[in-house]
C-alpha atoms as a PDB file:
ATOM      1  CA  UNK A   1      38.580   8.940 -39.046  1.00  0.00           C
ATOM      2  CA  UNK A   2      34.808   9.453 -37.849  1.00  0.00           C
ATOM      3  CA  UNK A   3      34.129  13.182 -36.895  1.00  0.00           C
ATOM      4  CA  UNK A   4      33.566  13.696 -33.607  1.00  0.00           C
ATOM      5  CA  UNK A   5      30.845  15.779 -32.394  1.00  0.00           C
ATOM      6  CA  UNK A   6      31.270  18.404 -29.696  1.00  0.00           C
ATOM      7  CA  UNK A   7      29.691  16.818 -27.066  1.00  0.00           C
ATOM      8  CA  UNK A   8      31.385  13.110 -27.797  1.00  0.00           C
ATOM      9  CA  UNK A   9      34.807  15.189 -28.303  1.00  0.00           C
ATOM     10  CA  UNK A  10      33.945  17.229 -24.367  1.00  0.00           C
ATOM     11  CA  UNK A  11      33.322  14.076 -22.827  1.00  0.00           C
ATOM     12  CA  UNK A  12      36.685  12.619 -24.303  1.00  0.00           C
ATOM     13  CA  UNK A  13      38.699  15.436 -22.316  1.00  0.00           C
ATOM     14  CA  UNK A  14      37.179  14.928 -19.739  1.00  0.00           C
ATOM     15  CA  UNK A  15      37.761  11.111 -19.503  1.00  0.00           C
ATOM     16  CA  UNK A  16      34.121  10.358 -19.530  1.00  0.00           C
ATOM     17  CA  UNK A  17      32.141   8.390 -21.516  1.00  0.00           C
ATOM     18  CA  UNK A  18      28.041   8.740 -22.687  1.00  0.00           C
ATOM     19  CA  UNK A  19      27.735   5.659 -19.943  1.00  0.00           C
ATOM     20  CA  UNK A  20      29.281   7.498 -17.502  1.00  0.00           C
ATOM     21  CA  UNK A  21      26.564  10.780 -18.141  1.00  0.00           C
ATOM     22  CA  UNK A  22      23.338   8.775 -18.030  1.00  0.00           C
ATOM     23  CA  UNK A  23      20.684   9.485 -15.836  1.00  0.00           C
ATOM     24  CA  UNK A  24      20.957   9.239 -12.402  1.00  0.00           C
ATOM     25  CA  UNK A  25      17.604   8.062 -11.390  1.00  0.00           C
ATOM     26  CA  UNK A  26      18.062   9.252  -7.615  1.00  0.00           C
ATOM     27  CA  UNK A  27      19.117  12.297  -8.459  1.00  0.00           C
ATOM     28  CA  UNK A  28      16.450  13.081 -10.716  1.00  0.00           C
ATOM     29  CA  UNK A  29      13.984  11.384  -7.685  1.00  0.00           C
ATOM     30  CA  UNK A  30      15.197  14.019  -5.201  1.00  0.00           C
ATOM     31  CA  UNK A  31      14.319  16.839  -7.791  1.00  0.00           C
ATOM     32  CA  UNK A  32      11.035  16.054  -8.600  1.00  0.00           C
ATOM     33  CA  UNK A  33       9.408  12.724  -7.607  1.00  0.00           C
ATOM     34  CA  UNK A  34      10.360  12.660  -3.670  1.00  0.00           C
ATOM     35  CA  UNK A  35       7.222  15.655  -3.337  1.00  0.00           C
ATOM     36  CA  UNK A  36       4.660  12.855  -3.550  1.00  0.00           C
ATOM     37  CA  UNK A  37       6.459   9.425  -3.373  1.00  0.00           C
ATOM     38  CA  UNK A  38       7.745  10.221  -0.099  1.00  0.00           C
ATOM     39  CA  UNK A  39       4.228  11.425   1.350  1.00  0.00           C
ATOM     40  CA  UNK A  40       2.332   9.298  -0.534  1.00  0.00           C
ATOM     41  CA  UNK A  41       0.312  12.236  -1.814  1.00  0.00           C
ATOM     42  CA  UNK A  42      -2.680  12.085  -4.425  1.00  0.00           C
ATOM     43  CA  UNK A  43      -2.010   8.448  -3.251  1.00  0.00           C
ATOM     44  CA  UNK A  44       1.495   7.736  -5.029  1.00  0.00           C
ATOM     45  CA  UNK A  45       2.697   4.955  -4.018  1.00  0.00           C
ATOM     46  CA  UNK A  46       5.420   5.708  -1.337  1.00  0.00           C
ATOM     47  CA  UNK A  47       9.707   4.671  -2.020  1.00  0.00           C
ATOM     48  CA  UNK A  48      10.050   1.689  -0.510  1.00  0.00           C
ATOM     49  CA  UNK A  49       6.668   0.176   0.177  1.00  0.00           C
ATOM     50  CA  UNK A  50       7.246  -3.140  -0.929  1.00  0.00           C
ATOM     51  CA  UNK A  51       3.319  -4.031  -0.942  1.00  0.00           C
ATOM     52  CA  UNK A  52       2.353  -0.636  -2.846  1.00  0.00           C
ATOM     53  CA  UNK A  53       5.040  -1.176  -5.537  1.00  0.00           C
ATOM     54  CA  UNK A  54       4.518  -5.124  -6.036  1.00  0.00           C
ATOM     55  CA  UNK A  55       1.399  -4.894  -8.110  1.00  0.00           C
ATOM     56  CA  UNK A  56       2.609  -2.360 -10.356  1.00  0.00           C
ATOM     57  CA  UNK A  57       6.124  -3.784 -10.510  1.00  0.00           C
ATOM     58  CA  UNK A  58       4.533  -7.303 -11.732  1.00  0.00           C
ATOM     59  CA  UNK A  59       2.963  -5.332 -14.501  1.00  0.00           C
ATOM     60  CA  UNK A  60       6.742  -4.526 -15.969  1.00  0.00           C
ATOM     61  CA  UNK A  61       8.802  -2.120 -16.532  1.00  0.00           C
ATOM     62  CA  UNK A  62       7.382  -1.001 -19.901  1.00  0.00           C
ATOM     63  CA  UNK A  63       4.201  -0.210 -18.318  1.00  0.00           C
ATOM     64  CA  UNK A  64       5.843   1.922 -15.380  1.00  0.00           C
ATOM     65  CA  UNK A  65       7.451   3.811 -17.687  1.00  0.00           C
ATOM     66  CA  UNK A  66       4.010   4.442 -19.655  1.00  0.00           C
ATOM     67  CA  UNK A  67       2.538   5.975 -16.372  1.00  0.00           C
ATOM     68  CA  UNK A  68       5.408   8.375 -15.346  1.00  0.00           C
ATOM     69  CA  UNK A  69       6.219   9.317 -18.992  1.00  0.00           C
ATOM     70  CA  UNK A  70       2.028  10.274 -19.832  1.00  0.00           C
ATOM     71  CA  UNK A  71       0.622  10.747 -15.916  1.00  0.00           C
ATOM     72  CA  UNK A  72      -1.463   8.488 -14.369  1.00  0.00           C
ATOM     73  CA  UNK A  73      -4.401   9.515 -12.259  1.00  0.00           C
ATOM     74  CA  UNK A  74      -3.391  12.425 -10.151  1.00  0.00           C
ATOM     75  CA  UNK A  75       0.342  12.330 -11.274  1.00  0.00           C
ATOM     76  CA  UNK A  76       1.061  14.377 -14.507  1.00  0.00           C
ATOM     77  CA  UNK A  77       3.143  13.437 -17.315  1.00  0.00           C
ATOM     78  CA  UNK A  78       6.774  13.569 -16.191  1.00  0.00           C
ATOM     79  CA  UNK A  79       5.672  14.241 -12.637  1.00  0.00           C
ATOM     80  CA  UNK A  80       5.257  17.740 -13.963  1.00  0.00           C
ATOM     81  CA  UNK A  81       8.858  18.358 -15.132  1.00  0.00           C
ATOM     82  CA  UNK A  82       8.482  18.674 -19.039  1.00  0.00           C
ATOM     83  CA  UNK A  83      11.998  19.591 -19.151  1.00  0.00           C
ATOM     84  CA  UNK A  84      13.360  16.162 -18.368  1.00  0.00           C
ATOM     85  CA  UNK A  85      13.824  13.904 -20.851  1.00  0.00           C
ATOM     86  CA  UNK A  86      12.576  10.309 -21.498  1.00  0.00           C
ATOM     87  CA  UNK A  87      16.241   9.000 -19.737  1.00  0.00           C
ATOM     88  CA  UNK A  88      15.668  11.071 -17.071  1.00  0.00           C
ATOM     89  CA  UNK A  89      12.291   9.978 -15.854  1.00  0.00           C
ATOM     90  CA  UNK A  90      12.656   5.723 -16.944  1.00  0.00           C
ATOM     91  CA  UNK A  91      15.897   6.517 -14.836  1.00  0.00           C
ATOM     92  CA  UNK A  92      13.755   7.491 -11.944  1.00  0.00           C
ATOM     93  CA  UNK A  93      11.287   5.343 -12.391  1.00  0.00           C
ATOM     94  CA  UNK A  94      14.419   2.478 -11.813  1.00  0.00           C
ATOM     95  CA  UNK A  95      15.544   3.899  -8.867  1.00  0.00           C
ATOM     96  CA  UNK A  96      12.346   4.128  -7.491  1.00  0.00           C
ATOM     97  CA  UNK A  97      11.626   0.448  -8.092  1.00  0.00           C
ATOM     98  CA  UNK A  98      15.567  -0.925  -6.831  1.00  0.00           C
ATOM     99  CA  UNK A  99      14.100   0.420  -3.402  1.00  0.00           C
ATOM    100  CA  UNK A 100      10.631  -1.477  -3.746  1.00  0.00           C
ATOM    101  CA  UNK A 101      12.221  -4.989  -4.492  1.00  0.00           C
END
C-alpha cells in the first residue's frame, strides 16, 4: 500500500481531491490582478475587452503565461504577489482570458 502523505491523506477526509484544490483563477484575479485589469492602469489590458485581449490571446497561452509569471512592461512578475505560485497566476491568467473570448 503506497504511503500517503499528509496533505493527500487531509484531502481524503475531507472528500476532496488535488482537482478539486486547484487554483481558482477568479479568485486569485480579485486578490491581486482586478487593481489594474479593471482600470486599465499602466495600460493593462482591461477583463473583458475583447479587442485588447485578441492580439495577445492569438499569441497563446504559453506566451501569456511568460508575461504574468516574469512582468511585462509596467506589470511586475506575478503582478507583484511573489507569494503565489506558478498555478495560481496561469490560473488567473485563464480566467482572465474565458472573459476576453
Amino acid at each position: 500500500m503506497k504511503k500517503m502523505t499528509a496533505i493527500a491523506l487531509g484531502l481524503a477526509m475531507m472528500g476532496m481531491t488535488a482537482a478539486a484544490n486547484a487554483a481558482d483563477g477568479q479568485a486569485v484575479y480579485r486578490q491581486a490582478c482586478f487593481a489594474c485589469h479593471d482600470s486599465g492602469a499602466a495600460g493593462a489590458p482591461k477583463l473583458g475587452d475583447k479587442a485588447a485581449w485578441a492580439p495577445r490571446i492569438a499569441q497563446g497561452k504559453d506566451a501569456l503565461y511568460h508575461s504574468a509569471l516574469n512582468g511585462k512592461n509596467a506589470m511586475p512578475a506575478k503582478g507583484g504577489r511573489m507569494d503565489f505560485s506558478d498555478e495560481d497566476v496561469k490560473a488567473a491568467v485563464d480566467f482572465m482570458v474565458s472573459q476576453a473570448q
